[in-house]
Protein backbone atom coordinates (compact mmCIF):
# COMPACT_ATOMS: atom_id res chain seq x y z
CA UNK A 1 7.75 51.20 -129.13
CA UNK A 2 6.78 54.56 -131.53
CA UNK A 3 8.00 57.64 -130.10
CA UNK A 4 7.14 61.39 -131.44
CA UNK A 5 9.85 63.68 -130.46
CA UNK A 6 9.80 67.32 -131.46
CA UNK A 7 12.53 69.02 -133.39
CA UNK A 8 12.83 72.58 -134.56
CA UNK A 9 9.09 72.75 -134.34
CA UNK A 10 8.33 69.72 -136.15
CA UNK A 11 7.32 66.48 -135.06
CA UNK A 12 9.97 63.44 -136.06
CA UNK A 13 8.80 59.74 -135.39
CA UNK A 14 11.25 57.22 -134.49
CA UNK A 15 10.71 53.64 -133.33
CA UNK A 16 12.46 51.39 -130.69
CA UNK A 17 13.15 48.21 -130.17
CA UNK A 18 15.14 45.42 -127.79
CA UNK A 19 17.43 46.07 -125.85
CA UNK A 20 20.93 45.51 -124.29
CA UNK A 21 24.48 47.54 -124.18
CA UNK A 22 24.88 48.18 -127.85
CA UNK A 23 22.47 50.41 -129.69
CA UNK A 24 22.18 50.22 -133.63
CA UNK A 25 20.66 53.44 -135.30
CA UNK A 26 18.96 52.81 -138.96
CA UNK A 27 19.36 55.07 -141.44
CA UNK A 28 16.65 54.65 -144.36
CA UNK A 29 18.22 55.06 -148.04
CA UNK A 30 16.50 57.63 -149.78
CA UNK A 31 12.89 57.74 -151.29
CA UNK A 32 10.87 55.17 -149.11
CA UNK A 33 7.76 56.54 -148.42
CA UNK A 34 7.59 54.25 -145.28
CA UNK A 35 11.00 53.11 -143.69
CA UNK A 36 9.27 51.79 -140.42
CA UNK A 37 7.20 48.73 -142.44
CA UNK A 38 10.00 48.89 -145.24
CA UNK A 39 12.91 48.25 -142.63
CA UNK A 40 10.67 46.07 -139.81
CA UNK A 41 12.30 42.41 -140.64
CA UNK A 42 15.57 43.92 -140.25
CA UNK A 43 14.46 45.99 -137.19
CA UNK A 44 12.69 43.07 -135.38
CA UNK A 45 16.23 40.78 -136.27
CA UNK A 46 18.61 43.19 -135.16
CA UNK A 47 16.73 44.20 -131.73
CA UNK A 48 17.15 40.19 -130.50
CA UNK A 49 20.55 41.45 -129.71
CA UNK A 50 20.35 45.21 -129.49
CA UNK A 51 18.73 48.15 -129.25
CA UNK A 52 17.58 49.43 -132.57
CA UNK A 53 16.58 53.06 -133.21
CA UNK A 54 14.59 53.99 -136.51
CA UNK A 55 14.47 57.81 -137.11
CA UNK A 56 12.04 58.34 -139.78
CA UNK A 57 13.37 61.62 -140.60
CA UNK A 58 11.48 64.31 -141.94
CA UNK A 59 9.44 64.05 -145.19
CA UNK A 60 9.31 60.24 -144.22
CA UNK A 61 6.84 57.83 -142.79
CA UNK A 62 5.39 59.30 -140.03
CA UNK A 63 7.27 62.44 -139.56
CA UNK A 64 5.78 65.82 -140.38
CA UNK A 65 7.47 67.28 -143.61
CA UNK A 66 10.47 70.22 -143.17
CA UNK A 67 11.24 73.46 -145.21
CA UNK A 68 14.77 73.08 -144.21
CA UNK A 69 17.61 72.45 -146.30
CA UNK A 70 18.09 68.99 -147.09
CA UNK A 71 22.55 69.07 -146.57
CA UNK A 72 24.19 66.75 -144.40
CA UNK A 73 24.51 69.15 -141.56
CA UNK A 74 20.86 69.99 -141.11
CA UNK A 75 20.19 66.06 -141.29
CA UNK A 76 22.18 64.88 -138.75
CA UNK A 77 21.70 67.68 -136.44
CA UNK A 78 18.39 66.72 -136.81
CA UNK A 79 19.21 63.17 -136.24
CA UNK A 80 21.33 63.98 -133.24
CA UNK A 81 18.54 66.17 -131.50
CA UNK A 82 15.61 63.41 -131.48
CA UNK A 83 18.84 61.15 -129.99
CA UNK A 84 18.69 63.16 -127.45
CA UNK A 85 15.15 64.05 -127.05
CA UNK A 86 14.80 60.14 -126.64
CA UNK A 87 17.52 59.85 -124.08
CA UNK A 88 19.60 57.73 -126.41
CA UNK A 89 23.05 56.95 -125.25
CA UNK A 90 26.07 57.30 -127.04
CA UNK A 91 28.18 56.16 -128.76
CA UNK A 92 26.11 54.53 -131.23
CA UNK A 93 26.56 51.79 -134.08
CA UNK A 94 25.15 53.77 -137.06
CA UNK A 95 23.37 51.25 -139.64
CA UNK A 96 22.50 52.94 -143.21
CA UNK A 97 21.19 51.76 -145.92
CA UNK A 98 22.10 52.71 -149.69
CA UNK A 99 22.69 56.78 -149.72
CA UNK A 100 21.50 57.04 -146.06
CA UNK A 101 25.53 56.04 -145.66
CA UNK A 102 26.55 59.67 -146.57
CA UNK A 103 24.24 61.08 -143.70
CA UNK A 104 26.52 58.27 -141.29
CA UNK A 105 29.35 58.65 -142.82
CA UNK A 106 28.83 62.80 -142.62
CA UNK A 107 27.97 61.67 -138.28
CA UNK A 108 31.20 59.77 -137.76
CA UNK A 109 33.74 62.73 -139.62
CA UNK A 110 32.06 65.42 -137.27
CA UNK A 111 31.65 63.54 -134.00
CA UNK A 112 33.57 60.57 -133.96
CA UNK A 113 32.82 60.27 -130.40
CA UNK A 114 29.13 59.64 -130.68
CA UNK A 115 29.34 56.49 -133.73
CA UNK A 116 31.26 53.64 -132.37
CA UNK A 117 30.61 51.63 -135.69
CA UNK A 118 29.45 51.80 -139.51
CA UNK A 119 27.48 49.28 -140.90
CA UNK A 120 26.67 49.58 -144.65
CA UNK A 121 23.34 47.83 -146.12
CA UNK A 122 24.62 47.94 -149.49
CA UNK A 123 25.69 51.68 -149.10
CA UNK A 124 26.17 53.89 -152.13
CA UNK A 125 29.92 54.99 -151.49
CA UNK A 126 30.73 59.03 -152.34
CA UNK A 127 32.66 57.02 -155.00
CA UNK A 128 29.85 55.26 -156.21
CA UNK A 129 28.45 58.72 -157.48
CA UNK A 130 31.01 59.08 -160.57
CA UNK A 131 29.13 56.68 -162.04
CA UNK A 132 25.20 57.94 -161.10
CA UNK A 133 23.94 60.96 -163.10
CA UNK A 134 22.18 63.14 -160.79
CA UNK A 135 21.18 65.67 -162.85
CA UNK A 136 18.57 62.81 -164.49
CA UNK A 137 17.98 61.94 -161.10
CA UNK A 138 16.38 65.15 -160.08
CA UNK A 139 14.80 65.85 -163.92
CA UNK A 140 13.33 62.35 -163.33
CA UNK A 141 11.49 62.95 -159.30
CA UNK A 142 10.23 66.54 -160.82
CA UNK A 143 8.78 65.15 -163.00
CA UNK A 144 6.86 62.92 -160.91
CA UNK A 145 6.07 65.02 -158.35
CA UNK A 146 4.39 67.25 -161.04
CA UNK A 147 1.94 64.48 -162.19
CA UNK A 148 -0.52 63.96 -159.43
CA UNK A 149 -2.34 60.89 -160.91
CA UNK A 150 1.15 59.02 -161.48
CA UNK A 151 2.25 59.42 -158.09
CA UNK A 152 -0.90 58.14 -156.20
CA UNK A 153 -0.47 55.41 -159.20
CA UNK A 154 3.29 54.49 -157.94
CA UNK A 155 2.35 55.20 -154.09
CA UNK A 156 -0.55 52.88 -153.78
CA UNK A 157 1.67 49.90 -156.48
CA UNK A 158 4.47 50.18 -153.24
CA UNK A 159 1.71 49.74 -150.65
CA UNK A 160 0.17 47.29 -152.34
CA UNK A 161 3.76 45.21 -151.96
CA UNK A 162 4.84 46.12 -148.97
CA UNK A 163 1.38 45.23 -147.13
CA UNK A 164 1.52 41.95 -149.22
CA UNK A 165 5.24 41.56 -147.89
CA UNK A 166 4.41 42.07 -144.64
CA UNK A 167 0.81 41.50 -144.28
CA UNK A 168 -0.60 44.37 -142.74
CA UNK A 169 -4.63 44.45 -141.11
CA UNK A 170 -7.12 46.10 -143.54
CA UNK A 171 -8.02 48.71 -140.97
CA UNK A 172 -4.51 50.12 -141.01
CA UNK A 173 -4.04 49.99 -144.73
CA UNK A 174 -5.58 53.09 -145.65
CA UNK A 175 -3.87 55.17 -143.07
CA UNK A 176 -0.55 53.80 -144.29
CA UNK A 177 -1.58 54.50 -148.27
CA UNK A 178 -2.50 58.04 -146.86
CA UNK A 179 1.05 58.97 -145.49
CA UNK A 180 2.89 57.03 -148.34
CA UNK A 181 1.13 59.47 -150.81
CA UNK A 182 1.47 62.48 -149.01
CA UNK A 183 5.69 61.76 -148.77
CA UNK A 184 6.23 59.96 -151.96
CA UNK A 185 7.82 62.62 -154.56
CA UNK A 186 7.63 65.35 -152.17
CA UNK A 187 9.49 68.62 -152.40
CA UNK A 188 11.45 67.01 -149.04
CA UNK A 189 12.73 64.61 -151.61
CA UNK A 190 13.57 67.02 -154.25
CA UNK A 191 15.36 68.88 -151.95
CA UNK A 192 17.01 65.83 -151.34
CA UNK A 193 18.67 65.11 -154.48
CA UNK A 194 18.92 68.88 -155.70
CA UNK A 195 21.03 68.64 -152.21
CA UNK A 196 23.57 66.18 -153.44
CA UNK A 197 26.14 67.88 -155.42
CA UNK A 198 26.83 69.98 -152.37
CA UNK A 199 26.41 66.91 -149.76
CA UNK A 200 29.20 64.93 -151.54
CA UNK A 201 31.03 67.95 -151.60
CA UNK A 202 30.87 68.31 -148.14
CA UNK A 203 31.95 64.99 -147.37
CA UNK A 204 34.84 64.97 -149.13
CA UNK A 205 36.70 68.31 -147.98
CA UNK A 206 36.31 66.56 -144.28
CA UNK A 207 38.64 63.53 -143.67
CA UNK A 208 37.73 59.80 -143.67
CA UNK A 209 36.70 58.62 -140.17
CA UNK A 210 39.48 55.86 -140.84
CA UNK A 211 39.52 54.74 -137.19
CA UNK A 212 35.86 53.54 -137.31
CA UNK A 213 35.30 50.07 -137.84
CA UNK A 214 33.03 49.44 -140.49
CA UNK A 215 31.32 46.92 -141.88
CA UNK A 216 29.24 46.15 -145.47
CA UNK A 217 26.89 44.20 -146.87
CA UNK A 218 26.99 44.17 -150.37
CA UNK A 219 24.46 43.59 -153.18
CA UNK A 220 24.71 42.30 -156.43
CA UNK A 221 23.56 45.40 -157.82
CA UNK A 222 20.08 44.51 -158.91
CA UNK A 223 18.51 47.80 -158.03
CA UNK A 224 20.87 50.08 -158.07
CA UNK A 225 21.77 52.17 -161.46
CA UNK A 226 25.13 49.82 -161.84
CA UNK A 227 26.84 46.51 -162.60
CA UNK A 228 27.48 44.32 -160.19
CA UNK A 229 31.37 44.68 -160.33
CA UNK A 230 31.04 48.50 -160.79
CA UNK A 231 29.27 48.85 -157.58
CA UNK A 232 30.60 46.71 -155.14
CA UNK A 233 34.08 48.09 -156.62
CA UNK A 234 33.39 51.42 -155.57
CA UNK A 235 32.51 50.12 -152.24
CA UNK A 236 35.91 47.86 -152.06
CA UNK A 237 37.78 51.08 -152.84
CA UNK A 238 35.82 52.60 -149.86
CA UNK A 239 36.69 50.26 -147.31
CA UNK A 240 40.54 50.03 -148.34
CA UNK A 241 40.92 53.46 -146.67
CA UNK A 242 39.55 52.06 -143.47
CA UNK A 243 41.74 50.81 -140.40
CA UNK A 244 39.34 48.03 -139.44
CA UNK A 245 37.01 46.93 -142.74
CA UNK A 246 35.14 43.61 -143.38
CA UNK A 247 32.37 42.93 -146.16
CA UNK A 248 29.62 40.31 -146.78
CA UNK A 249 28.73 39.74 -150.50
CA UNK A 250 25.31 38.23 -151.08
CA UNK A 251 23.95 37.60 -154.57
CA UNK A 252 20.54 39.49 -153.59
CA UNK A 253 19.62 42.82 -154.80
CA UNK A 254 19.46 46.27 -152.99
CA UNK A 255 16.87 45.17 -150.99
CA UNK A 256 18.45 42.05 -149.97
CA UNK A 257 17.34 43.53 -146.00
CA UNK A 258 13.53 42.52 -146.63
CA UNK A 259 15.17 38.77 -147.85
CA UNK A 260 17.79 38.30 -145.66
CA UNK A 261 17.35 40.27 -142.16
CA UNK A 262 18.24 37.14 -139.96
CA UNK A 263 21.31 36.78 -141.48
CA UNK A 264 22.18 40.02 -141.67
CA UNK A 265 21.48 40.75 -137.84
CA UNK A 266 23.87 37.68 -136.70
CA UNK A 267 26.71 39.00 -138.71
CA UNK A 268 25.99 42.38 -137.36
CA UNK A 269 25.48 40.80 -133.60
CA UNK A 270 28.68 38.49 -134.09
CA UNK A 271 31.24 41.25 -135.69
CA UNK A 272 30.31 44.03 -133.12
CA UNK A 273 31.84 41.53 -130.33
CA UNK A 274 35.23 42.00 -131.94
CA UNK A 275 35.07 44.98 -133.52
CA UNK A 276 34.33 46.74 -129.54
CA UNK A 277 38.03 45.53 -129.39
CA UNK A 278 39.63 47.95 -132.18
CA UNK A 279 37.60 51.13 -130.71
């Protein structure tokens, strides 16, 4: 089901699925034009045994685009308002992927109360970012969002992949190319990454939610700026702070959730059972 909720005057899309006692919110890593059709094997696995909440948040898929600063606080209180706009209940299992993590791991050190889990789909770590130059980062996506003919080049390349993928009707393709365009390189996702400096800053003068159980999936690091060892080190180091850790290792890159969603939904499905124990 694809609900519009409105927030601060803008409209945020978010879509639903399954059912039962436990509900999973996805978090979409940054820069993906359309998280609903990126994330949808992993949504339709994971709501056989749950409900699954997608907030496209703004600048994303569906969702109109925001003004607002892009730090951790205006996220998730953006987050936690469509919640409640869509009569979510809490607590919820908070599932992010890559550096959607810092926006759940930002939720569960100010309102512990309201995540009962962390699950990491190969989530970049605050450590992980020693070894990621943001600066280039941000140098890089201005420059692309100054080169019109580029991005609608690099837009219509991912839609022509993910409707492949997935194999979406011609009569919704060009809607779809439409909104991937009018996201992709957006000042939203400038915002973004010029927000990072101060977003891991943030998150680490705030204390580890080390009660929370928490649970990755890790990559082999095809796709992300690192080694293999480098990055799933960073993520060890994460989890050794935690009360109640355990983590998968598949040899699949960063988007091992478009390869592997089946599995990745019974591990989820079969480790909340025990984990509800340690809460």
């Amino acid at each position: 089901m694809n609900r519009d909720v409105t927030i601060r005057g803008r409209r945020m899309h978010a879509c639903l699925l399954g059912g039962g006692d436990t509900t999973i919110v996805l978090l979409s890593g940054p820069c993906i034009p359309l998280p609903q059709l990126e994330y949808r094997p992993l949504i339709k696995a994971m709501s056989q045994e749950a409900l699954v909440v997608l907030l496209e948040k703004f600048g994303y898929g569906g969702s109109d685009t925001t003004s607002q600063r892009r730090d951790l606080q205006h996220v998730v209180e953006e987050y936690r308002e469509a919640l409640a706009s869509l009569d979510v209940p809490l607590p919820v299992v908070l599932a992010a992927h890559s550096m959607g993590f810092l926006e759940a791991l930002y939720w569960a050190q100010h309102y512990p109360g309201e995540v009962s889990a962390l699950v990491g789909i190969d989530p970049a770590t605050p450590g992980s970012y020693q070894d990621f130059d943001t600066h280039k980062a941000v140098k890089q996506l201005t420059a692309l969002s100054q080169k019109p003919l580029l991005r609608k080049m690099t837009a219509d390349r991912y839609c022509r992949q993910l409707f492949r993928r997935l194999d979406i009707p011609n009569q919704r393709r060009a809607d779809l190319q439409a909104k991937a365009l009018h996201n992709f390189a957006s000042p939203v996702w400038l915002a973004e990454a010029q927000a990072l400096p101060e977003n891991l800053t943030t998150i680490k003068e705030a204390p580890l939610p080390r009660a929370t159980p928490t649970l990755f999936f890790l990559s082999n690091g095809r796709g992300t700026s690192m080694p293999s060892a480098v990055w799933r080190q960073h993520c060890m180091d994460f989890l050794g702070n935690m009360v109640y850790s355990e983590y998968v290792l598949l040899d699949l890159p960063h988007n091992f959730y478009q390869l592997a969603p089946e599995l990745i939904a019974k591990k989820i499905a079969a480790w909340l059972r025990p984990a509800a124990e340690h809460e």
